[in-house]
N, C-alpha and C. Protein backbone atom coordinates (compact mmCIF):
# COMPACT_ATOMS: atom_id res chain seq x y z
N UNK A 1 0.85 -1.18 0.00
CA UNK A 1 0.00 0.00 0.00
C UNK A 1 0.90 1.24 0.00
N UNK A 2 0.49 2.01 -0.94
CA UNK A 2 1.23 3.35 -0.67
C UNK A 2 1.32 4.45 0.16
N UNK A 3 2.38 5.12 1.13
CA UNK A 3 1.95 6.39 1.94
C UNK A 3 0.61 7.07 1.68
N UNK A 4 0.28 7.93 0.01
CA UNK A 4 -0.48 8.06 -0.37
C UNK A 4 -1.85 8.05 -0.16
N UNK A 5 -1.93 6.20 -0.03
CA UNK A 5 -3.25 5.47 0.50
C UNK A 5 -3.46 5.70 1.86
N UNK A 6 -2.83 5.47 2.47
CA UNK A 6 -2.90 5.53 3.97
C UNK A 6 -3.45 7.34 4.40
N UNK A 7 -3.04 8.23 3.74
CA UNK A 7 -3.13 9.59 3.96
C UNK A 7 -4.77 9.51 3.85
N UNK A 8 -4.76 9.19 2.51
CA UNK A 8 -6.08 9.52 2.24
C UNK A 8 -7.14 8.71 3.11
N UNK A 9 -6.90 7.78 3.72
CA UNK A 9 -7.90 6.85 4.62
C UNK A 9 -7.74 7.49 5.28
N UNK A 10 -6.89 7.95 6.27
CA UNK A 10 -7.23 8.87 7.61
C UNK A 10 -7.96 10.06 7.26
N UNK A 11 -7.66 10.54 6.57
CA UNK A 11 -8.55 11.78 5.84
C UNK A 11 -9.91 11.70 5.79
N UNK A 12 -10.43 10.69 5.28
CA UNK A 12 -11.48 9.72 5.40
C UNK A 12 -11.90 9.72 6.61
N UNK A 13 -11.29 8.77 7.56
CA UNK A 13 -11.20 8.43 8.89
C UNK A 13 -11.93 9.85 9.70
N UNK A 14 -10.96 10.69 9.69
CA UNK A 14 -11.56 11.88 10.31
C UNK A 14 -12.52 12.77 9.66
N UNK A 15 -12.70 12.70 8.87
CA UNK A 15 -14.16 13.45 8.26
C UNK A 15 -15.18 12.96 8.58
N UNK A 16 -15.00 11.64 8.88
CA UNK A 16 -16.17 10.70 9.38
C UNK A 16 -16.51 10.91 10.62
N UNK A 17 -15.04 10.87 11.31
CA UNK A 17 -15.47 11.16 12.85
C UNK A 17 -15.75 12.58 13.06
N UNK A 18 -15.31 13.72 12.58
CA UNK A 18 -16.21 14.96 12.95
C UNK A 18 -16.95 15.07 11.94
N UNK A 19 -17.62 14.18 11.47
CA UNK A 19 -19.07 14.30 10.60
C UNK A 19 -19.03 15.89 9.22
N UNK A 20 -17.88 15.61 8.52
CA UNK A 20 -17.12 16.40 7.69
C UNK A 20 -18.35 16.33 6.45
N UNK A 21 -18.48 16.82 5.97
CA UNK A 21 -19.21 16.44 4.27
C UNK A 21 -18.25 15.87 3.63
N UNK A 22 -16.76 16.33 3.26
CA UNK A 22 -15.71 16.68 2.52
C UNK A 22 -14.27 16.12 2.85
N UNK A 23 -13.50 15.22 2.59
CA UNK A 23 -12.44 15.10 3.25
C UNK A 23 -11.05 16.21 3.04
N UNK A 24 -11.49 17.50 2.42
CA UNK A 24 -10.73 18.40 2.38
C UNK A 24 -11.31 19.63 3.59
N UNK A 25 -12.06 19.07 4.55
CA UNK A 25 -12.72 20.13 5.34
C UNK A 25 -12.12 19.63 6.56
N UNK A 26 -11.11 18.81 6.63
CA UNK A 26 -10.00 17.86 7.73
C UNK A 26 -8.74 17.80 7.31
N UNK A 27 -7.52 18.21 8.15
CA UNK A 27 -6.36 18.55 8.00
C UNK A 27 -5.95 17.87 9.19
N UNK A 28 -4.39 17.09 8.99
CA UNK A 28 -3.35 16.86 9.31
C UNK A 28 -2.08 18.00 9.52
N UNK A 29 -1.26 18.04 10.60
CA UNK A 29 -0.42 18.69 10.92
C UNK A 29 0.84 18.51 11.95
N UNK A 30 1.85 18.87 11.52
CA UNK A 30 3.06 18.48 12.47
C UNK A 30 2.85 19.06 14.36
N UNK A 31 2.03 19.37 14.21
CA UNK A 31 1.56 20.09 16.10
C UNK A 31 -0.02 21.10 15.83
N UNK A 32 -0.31 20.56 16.64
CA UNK A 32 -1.65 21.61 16.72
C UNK A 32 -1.36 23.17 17.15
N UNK A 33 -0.68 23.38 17.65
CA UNK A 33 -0.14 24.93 17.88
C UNK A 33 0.61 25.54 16.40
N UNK A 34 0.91 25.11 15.60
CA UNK A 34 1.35 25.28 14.65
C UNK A 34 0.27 25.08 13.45
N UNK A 35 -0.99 24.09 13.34
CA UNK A 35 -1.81 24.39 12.66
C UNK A 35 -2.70 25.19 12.81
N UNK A 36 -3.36 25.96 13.78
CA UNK A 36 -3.96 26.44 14.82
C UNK A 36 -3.17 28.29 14.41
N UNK A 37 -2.04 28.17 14.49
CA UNK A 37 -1.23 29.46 14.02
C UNK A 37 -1.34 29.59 12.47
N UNK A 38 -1.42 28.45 11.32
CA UNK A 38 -1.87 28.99 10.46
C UNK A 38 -2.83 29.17 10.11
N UNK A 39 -3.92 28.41 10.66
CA UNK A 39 -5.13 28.50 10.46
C UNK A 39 -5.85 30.16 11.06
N UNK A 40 -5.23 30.47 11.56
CA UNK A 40 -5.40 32.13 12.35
C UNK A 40 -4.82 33.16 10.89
N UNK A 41 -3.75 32.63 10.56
CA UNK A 41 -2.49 33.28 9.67
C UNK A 41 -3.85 33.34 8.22
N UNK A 42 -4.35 31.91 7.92
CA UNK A 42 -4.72 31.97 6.90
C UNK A 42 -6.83 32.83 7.00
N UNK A 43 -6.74 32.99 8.28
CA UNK A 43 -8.09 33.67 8.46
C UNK A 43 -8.12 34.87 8.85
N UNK A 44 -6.87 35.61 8.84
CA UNK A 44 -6.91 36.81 8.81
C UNK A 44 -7.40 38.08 8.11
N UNK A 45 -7.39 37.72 6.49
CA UNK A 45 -7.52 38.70 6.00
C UNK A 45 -9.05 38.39 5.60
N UNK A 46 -9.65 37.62 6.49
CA UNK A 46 -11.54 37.38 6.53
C UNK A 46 -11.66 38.17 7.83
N UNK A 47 -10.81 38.50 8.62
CA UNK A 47 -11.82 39.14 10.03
C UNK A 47 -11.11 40.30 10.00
N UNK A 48 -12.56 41.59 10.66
CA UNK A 48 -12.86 42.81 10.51
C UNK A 48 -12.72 43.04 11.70
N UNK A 49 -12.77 44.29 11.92
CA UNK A 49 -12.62 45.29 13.25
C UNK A 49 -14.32 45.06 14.08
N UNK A 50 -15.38 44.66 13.19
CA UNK A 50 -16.83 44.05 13.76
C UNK A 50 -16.70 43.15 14.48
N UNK A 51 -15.93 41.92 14.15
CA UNK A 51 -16.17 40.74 14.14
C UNK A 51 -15.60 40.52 15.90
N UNK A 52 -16.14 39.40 16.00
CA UNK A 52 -15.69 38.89 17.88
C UNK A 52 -15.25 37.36 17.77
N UNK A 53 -14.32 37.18 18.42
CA UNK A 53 -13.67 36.04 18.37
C UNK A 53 -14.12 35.62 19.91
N UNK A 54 -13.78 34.53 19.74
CA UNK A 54 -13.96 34.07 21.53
C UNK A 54 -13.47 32.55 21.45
N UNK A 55 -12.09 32.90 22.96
CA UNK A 55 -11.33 32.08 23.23
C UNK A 55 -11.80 31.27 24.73
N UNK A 56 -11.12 30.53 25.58
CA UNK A 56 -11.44 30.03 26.84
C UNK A 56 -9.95 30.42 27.73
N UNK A 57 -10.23 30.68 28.81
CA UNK A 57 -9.56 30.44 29.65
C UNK A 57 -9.03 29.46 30.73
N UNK A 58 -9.32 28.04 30.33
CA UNK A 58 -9.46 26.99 30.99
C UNK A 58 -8.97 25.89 30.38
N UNK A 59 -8.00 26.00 29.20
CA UNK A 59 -7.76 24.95 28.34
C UNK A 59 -5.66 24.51 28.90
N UNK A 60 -5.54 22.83 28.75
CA UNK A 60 -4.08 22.86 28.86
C UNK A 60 -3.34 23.21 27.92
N UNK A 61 -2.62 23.68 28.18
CA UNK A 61 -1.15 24.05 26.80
C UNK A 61 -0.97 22.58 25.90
N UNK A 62 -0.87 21.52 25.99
CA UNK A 62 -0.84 20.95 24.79
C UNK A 62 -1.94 20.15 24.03
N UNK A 63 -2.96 20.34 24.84
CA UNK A 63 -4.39 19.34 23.75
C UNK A 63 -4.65 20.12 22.60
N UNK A 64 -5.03 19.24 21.55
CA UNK A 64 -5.29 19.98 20.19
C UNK A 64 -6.01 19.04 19.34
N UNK A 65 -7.15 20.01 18.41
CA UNK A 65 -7.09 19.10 17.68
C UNK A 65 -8.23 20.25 16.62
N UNK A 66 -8.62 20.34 15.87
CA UNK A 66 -9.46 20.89 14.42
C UNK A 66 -10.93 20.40 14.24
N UNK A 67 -12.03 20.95 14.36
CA UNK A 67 -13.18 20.24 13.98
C UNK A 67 -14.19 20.76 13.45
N UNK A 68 -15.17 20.54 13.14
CA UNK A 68 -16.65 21.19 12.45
C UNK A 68 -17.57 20.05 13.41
N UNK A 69 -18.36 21.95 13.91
CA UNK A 69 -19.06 21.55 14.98
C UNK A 69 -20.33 22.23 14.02
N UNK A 70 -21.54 21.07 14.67
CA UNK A 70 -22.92 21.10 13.90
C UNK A 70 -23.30 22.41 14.09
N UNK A 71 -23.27 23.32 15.38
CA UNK A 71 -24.01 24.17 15.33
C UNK A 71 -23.40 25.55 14.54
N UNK A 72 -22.29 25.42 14.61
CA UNK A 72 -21.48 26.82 13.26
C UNK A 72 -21.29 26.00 12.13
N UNK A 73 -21.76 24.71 11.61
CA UNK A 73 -21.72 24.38 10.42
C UNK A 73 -23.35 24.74 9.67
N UNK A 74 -24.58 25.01 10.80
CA UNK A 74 -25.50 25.46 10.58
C UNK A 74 -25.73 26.80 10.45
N UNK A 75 -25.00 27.85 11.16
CA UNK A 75 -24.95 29.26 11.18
C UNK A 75 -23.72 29.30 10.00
N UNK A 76 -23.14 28.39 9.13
CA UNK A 76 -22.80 29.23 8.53
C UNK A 76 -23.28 28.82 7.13
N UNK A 77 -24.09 27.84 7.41
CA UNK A 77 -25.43 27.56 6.09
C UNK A 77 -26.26 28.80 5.95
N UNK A 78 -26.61 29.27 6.99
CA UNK A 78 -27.51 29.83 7.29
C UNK A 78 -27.56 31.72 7.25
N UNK A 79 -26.06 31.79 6.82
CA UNK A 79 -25.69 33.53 6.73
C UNK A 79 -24.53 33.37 5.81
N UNK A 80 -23.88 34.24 5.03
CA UNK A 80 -22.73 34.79 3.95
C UNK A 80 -21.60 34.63 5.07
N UNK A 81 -21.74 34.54 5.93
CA UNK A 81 -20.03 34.55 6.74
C UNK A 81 -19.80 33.34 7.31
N UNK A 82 -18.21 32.78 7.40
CA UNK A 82 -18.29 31.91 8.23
C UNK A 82 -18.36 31.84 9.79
N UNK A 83 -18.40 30.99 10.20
CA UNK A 83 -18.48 30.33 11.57
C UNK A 83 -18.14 29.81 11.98
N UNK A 84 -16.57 29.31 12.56
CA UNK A 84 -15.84 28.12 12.84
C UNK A 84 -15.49 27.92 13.95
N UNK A 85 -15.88 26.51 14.71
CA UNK A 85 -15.73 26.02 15.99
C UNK A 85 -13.72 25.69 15.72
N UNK A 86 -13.00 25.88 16.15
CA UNK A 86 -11.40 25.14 16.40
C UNK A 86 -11.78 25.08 17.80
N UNK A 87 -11.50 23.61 18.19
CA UNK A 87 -11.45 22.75 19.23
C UNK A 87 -9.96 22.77 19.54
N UNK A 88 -9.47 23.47 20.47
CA UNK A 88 -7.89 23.51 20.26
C UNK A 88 -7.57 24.03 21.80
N UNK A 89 -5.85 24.22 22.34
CA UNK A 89 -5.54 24.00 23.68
C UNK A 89 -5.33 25.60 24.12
N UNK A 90 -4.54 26.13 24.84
CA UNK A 90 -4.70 27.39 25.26
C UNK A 90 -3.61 27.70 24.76
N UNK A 91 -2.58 26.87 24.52
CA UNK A 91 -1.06 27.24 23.90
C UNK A 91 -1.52 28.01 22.13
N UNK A 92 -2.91 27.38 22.16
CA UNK A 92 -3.07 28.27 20.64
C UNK A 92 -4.07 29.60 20.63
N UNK A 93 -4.30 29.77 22.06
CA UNK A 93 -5.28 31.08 22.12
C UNK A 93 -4.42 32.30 21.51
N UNK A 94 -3.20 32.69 22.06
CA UNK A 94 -2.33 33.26 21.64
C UNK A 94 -2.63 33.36 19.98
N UNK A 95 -2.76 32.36 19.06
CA UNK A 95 -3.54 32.92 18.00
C UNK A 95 -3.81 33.61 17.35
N UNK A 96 -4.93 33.82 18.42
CA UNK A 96 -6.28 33.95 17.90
C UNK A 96 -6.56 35.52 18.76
N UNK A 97 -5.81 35.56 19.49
CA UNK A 97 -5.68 37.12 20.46
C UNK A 97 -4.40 38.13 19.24
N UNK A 98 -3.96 37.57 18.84
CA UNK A 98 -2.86 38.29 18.14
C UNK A 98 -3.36 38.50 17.01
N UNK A 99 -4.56 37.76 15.97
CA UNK A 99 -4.60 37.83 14.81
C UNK A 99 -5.71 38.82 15.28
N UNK A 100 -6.43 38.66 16.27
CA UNK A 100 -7.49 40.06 16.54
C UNK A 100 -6.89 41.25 16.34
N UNK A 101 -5.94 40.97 17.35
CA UNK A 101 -5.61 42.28 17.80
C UNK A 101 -5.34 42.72 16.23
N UNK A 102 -4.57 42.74 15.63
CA UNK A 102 -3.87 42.66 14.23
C UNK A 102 -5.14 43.47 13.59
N UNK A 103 -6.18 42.75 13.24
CA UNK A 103 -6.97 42.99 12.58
C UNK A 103 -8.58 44.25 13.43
N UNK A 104 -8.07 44.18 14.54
CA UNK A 104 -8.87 45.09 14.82
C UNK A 104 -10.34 44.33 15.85
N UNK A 105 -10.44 43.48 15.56
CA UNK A 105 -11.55 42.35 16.09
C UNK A 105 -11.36 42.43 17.80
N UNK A 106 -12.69 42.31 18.14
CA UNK A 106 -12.97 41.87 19.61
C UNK A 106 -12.62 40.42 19.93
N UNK A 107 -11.72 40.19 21.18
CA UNK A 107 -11.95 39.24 21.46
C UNK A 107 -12.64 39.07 22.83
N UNK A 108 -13.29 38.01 23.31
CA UNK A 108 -14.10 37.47 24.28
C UNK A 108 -13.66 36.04 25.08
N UNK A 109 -13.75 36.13 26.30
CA UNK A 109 -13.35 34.64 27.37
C UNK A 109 -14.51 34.13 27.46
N UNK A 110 -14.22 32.42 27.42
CA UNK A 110 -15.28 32.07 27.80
C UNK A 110 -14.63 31.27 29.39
N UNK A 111 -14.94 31.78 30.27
CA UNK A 111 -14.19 31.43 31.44
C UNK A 111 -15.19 30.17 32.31
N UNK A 112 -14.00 29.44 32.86
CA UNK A 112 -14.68 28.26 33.55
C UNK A 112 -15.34 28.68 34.73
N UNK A 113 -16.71 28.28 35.13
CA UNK A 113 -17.08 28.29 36.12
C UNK A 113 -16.39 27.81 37.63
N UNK A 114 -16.09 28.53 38.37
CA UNK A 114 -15.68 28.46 39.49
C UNK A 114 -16.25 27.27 40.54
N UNK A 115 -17.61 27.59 40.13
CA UNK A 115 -18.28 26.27 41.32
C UNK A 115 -18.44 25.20 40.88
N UNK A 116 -18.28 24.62 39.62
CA UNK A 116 -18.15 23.55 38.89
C UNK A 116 -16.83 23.39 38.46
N UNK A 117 -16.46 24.06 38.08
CA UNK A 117 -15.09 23.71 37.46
C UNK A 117 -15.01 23.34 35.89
N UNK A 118 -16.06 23.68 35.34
CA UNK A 118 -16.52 23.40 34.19
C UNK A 118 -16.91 24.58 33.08
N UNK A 119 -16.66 24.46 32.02
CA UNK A 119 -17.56 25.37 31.28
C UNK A 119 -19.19 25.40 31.12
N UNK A 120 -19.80 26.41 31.51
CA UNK A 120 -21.10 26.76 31.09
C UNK A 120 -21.58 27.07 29.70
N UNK A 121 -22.50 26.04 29.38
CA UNK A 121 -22.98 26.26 27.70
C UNK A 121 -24.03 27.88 27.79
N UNK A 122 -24.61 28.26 29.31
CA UNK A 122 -25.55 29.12 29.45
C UNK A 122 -24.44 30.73 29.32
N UNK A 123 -22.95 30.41 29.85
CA UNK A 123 -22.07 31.56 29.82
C UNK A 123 -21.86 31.96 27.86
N UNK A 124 -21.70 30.38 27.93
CA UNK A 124 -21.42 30.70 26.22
C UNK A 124 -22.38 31.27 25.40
N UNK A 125 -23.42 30.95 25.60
CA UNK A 125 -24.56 31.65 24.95
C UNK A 125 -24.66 33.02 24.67
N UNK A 126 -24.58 33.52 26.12
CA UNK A 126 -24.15 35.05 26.15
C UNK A 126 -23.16 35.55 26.05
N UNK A 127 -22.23 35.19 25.51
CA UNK A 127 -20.94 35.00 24.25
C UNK A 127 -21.17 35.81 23.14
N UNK A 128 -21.89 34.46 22.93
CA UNK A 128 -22.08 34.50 20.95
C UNK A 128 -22.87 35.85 21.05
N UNK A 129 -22.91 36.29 19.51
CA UNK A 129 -24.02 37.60 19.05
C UNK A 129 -23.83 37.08 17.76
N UNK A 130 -24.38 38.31 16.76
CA UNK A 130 -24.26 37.64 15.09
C UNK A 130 -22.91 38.49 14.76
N UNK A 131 -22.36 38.86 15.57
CA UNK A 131 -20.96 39.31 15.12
C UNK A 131 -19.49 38.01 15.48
N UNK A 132 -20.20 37.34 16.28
CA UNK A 132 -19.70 36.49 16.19
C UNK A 132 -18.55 35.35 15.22
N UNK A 133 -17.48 35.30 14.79
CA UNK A 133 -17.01 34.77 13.69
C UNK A 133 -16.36 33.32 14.01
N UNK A 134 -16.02 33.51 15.28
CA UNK A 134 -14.90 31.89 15.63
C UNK A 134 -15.14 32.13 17.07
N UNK A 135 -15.01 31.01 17.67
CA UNK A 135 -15.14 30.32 19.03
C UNK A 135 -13.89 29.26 19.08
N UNK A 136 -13.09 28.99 20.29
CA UNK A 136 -12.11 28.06 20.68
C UNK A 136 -12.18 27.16 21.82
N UNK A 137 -12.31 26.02 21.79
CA UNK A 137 -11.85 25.38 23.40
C UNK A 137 -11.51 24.09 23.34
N UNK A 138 -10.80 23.52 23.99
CA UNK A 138 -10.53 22.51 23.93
C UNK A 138 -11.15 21.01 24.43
N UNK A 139 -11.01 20.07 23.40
CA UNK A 139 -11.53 18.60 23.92
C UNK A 139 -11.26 18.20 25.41
């Protein structure tokens, strides 16, 4: 079997598991802090001085990983802009705070609840707005 083959089955592999349409809507990378930095690099010149990003404050420095999440794969059926969930660690918030800043964009915490120790989906809510463009946190 060729390298080749094998690429393309995982490709496969993970489109399946984050329920991808596309196996070009799933990427491979030498570190998630490094895909995560281009993926910021390469979404820069899409975000405006409007737009609001929102990171977490509760994530470890090395978990990582890229995904399409149902509910910004629906908001971004559903309006001309995108919407992208990155499921990624705190070592890549840095990012996503720098490509704001850069570009002028709000960013927003989504901070762990104290008495749980957990993130609140009810904090996140009041997060989001329709200026909304990207959200981050980790698996």
């Amino acid at each position: 079997m060729y390298a080749s083959t094998r690429v393309r089955e995982g490709q496969q592999a993970a489109a399946e598991l984050f329920n991808a349409p596309a196996t070009f809507e799933t990427f491979f990378a030498s570190s998630a802090t490094m895909a995560v930095q281009n993926l910021a690099s390469a979404m820069a010149p899409t975000i405006t001085k409007d737009d609001e990003i929102i990171v977490t404050n509760f994530d470890h420095e090395g978990s990582a990983a890229v995904a399409a999440f149902s509910a910004a794969r629906k908001r971004a059926s559903s309006q001309s802009r995108l919407c992208l969930l990155v499921v990624t660690g705190s070592a890549n918030v840095g990012a996503w705070v720098r490509m704001a800043e850069a570009r002028g964009a709000t960013v927003k915490f989504w901070e762990i609840d104290p008495k749980t120790l957990r993130p609140s989906t009810e904090t996140l809510k009041g997060l989001l707005s329709p200026k909304t463009r990207l959200g981050t946190r980790c698996l």
